[in-house]
Protein backbone atom coordinates (compact mmCIF):
# COMPACT_ATOMS: atom_id res chain seq x y z
CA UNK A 1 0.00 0.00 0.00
CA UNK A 2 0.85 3.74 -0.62
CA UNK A 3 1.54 5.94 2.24
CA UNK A 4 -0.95 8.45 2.37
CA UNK A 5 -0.23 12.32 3.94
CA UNK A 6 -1.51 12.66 7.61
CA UNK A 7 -4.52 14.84 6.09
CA UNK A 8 -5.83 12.49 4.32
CA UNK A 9 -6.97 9.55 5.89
CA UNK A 10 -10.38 9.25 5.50
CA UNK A 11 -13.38 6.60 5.17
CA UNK A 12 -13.23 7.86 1.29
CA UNK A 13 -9.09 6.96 1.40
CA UNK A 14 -9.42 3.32 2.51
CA UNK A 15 -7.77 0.90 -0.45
CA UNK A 16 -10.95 -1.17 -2.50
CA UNK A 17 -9.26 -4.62 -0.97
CA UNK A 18 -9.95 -3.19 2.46
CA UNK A 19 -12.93 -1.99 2.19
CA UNK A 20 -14.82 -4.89 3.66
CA UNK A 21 -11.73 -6.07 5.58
CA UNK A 22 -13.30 -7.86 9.30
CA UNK A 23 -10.26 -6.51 11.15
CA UNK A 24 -10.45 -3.05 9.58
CA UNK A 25 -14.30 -2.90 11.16
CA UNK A 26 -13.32 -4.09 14.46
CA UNK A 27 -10.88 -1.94 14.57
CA UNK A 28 -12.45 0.60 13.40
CA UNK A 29 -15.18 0.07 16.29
CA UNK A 30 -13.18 -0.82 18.58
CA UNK A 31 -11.33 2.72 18.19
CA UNK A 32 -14.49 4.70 17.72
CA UNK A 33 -15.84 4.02 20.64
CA UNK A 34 -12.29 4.95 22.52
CA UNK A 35 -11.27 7.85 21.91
CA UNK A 36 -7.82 9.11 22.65
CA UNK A 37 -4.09 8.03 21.69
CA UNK A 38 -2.50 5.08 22.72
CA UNK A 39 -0.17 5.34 25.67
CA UNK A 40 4.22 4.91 24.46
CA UNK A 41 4.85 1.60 25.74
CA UNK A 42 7.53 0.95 28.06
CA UNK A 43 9.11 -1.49 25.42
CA UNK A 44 9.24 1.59 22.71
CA UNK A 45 10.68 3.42 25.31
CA UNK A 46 13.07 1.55 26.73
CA UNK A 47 14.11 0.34 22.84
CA UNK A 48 14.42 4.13 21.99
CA UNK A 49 16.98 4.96 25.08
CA UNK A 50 18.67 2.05 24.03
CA UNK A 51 21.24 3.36 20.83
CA UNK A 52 20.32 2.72 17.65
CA UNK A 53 21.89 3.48 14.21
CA UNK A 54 20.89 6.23 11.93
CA UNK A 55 17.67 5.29 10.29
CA UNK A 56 13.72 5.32 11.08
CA UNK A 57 11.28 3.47 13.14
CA UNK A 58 8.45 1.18 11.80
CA UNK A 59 5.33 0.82 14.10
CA UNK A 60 3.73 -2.21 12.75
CA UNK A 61 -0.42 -2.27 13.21
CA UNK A 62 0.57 0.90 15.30
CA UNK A 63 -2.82 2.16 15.78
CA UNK A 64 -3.19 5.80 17.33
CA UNK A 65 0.05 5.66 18.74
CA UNK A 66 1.97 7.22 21.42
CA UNK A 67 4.87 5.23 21.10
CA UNK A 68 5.22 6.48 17.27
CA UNK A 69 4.69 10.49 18.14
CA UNK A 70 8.16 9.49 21.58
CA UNK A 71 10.00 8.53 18.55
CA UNK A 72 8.91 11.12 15.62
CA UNK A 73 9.77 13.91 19.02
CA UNK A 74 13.07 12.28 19.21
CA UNK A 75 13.68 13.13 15.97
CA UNK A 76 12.85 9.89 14.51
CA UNK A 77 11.22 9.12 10.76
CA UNK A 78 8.25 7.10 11.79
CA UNK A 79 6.28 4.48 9.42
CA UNK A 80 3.37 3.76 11.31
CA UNK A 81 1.51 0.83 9.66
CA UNK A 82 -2.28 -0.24 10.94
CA UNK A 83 -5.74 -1.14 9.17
CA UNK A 84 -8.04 0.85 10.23
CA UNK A 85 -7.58 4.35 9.30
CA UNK A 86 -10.08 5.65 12.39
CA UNK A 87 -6.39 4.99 14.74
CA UNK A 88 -4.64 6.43 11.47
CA UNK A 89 -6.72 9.45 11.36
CA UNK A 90 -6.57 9.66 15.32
CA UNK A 91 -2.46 9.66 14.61
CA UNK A 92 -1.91 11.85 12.01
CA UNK A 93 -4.10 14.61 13.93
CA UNK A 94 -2.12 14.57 16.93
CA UNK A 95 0.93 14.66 14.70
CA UNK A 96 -0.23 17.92 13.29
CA UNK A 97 -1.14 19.25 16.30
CA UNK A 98 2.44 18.35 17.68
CA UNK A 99 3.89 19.91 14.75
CA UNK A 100 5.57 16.43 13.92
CA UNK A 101 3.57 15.34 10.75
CA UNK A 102 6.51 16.03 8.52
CA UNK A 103 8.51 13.13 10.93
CA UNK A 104 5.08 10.37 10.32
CA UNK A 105 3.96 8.30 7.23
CA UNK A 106 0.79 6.74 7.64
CA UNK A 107 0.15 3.01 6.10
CA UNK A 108 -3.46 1.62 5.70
CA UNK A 109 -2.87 -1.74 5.07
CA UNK A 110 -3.30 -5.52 6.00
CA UNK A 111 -0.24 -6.70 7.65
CA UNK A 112 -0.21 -10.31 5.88
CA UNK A 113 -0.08 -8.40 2.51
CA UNK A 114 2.05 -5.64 3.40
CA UNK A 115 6.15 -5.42 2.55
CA UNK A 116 8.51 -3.16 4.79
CA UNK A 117 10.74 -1.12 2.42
CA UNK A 118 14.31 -1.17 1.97
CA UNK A 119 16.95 -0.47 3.27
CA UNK A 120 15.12 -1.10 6.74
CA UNK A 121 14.47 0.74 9.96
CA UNK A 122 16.62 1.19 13.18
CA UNK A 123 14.10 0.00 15.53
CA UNK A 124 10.88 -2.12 14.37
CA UNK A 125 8.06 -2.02 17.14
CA UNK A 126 4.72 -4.46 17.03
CA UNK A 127 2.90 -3.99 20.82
CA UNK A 128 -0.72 -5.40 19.65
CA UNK A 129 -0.52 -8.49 17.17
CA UNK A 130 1.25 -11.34 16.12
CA UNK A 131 1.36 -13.55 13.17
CA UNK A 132 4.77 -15.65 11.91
CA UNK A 133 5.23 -14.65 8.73
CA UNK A 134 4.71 -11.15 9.71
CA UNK A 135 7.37 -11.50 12.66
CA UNK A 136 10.15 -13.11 10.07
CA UNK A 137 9.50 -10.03 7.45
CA UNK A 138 9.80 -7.30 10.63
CA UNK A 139 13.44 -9.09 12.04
CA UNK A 140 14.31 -8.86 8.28
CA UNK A 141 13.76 -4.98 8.08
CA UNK A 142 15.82 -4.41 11.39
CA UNK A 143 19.14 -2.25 10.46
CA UNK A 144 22.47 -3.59 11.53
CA UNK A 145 22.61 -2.40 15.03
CA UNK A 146 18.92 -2.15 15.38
CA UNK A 147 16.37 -3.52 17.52
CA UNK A 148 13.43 -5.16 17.18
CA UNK A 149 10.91 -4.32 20.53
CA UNK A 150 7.57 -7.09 20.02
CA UNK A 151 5.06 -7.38 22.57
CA UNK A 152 1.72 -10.21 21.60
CA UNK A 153 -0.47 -12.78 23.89
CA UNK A 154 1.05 -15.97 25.13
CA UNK A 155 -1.05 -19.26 25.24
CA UNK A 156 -1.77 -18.73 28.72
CA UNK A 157 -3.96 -16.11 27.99
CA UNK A 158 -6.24 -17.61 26.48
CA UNK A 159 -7.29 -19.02 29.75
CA UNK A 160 -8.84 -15.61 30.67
CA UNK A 161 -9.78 -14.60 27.00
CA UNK A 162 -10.90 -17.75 25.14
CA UNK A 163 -12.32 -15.90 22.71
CA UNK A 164 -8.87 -15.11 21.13
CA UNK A 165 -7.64 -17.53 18.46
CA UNK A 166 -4.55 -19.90 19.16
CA UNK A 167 -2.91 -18.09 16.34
CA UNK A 168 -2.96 -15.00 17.51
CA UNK A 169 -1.19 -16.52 20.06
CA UNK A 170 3.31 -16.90 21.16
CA UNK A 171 4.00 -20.15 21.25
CA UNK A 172 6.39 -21.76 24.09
CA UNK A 173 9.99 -19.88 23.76
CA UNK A 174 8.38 -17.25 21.04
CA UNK A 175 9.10 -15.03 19.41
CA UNK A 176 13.00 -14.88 20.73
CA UNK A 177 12.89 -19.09 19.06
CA UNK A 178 11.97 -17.71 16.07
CA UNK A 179 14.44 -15.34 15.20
CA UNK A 180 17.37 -15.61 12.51
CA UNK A 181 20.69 -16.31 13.73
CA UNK A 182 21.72 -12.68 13.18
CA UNK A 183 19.93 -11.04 16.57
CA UNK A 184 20.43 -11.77 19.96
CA UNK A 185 17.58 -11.17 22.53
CA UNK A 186 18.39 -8.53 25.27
CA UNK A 187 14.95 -9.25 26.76
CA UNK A 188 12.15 -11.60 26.41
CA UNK A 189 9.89 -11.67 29.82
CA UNK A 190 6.52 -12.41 30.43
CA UNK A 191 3.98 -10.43 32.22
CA UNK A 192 1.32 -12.73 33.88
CA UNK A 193 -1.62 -10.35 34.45
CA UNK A 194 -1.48 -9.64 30.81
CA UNK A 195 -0.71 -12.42 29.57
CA UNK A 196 1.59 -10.74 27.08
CA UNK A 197 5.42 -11.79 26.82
CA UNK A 198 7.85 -8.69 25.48
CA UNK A 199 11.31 -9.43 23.46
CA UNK A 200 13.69 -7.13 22.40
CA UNK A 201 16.59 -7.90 20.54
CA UNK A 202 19.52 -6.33 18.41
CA UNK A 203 20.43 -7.26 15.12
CA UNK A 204 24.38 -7.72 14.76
CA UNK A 205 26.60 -4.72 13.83
């Protein structure tokens, strides 16, 4: 998908193959009836005061989020990447109103169809969703000397939420198991009243 300009994400923007897109509805309900941004998450912070290389920050299905405006403020080129263009929207406003649009590029787009873009980003961030193949594509885009900051549900959590699908899901030892040979974890704890397990890592120099 294009990247569309922080004014312009709009019901009458959203791509045709989106248009009817499940998640893109729930999301968009889900942020609808929330208003508000999303709070930085301590992983995004802590990845940002960790050193990176030159180079920008990719917020994968980043919805209106706090963590992307701590790293545009830093000085940071931001890609934030998220279906529903309500969170977009919700983003790109407070941006503006921060005077750091010029810093954020706003993706609509399905994460199983969408491609990071060379040359890659010095810290990729994903604090709301897993899926595999996305994971393998985001540890590909990290920069030499870059992180990688994920944050998803763990199998136990679908104790308390069995609603939520086993494949939305970290398996035992994920996502640190899963990575290529190139990155070493520098974190990867789990946080029972979430349910959530966190992992950063840093790709090799």
């Amino acid at each position: 998908m294009d990247p569309v300009s922080p004014e312009s994400v709009s019901p009458e923007s959203v791509p045709p193959d989106l248009a009817g897109h499940p998640d893109r509805l729930r999301w968009n309900a889900k942020y609808g009836d929330a208003p508000g941004l999303s709070p930085v998450h301590p992983l995004a912070r802590r990845a940002l005061a960790e050193g990176l290389p030159d180079g920008g920050v990719l917020d994968l299905a980043s919805g209106p989020s706090g963590s992307a405006l701590l790293a545009a403020a830093a000085g940071r080129a931001v890609t934030a990447v998220d279906v529903s263009e309500v969170a977009l929207g919700r983003l790109g406003a407070e941006a503006r109103r921060r005077g750091l649009d010029r810093l954020i590029t706003l993706v609509q787009a399905d994460l199983g169809g969408w491609r990071p873009s060379p040359p890659g980003y010095a810290l990729v961030l994903c604090t709301g969703f897993w899926d595999r193949a996305v994971f393998g594509r985001a540890a590909g885009a990290v920069l030499p000397g870059g992180l990688l900051a994920w944050e998803a549900f763990t199998e136990d959590a679908r104790r308390d939420r069995p609603h939520l699908p086993a494949e939305w899901c970290l398996g035992p030892g994920e996502p640190a198991s899963l990575l290529p040979s190139a990155h070493t974890v520098l974190q990867q704890a789990d946080t029972p009243a979430t349910g959530k397990r966190a992992l950063l890592a840093r790709r090799s120099a």
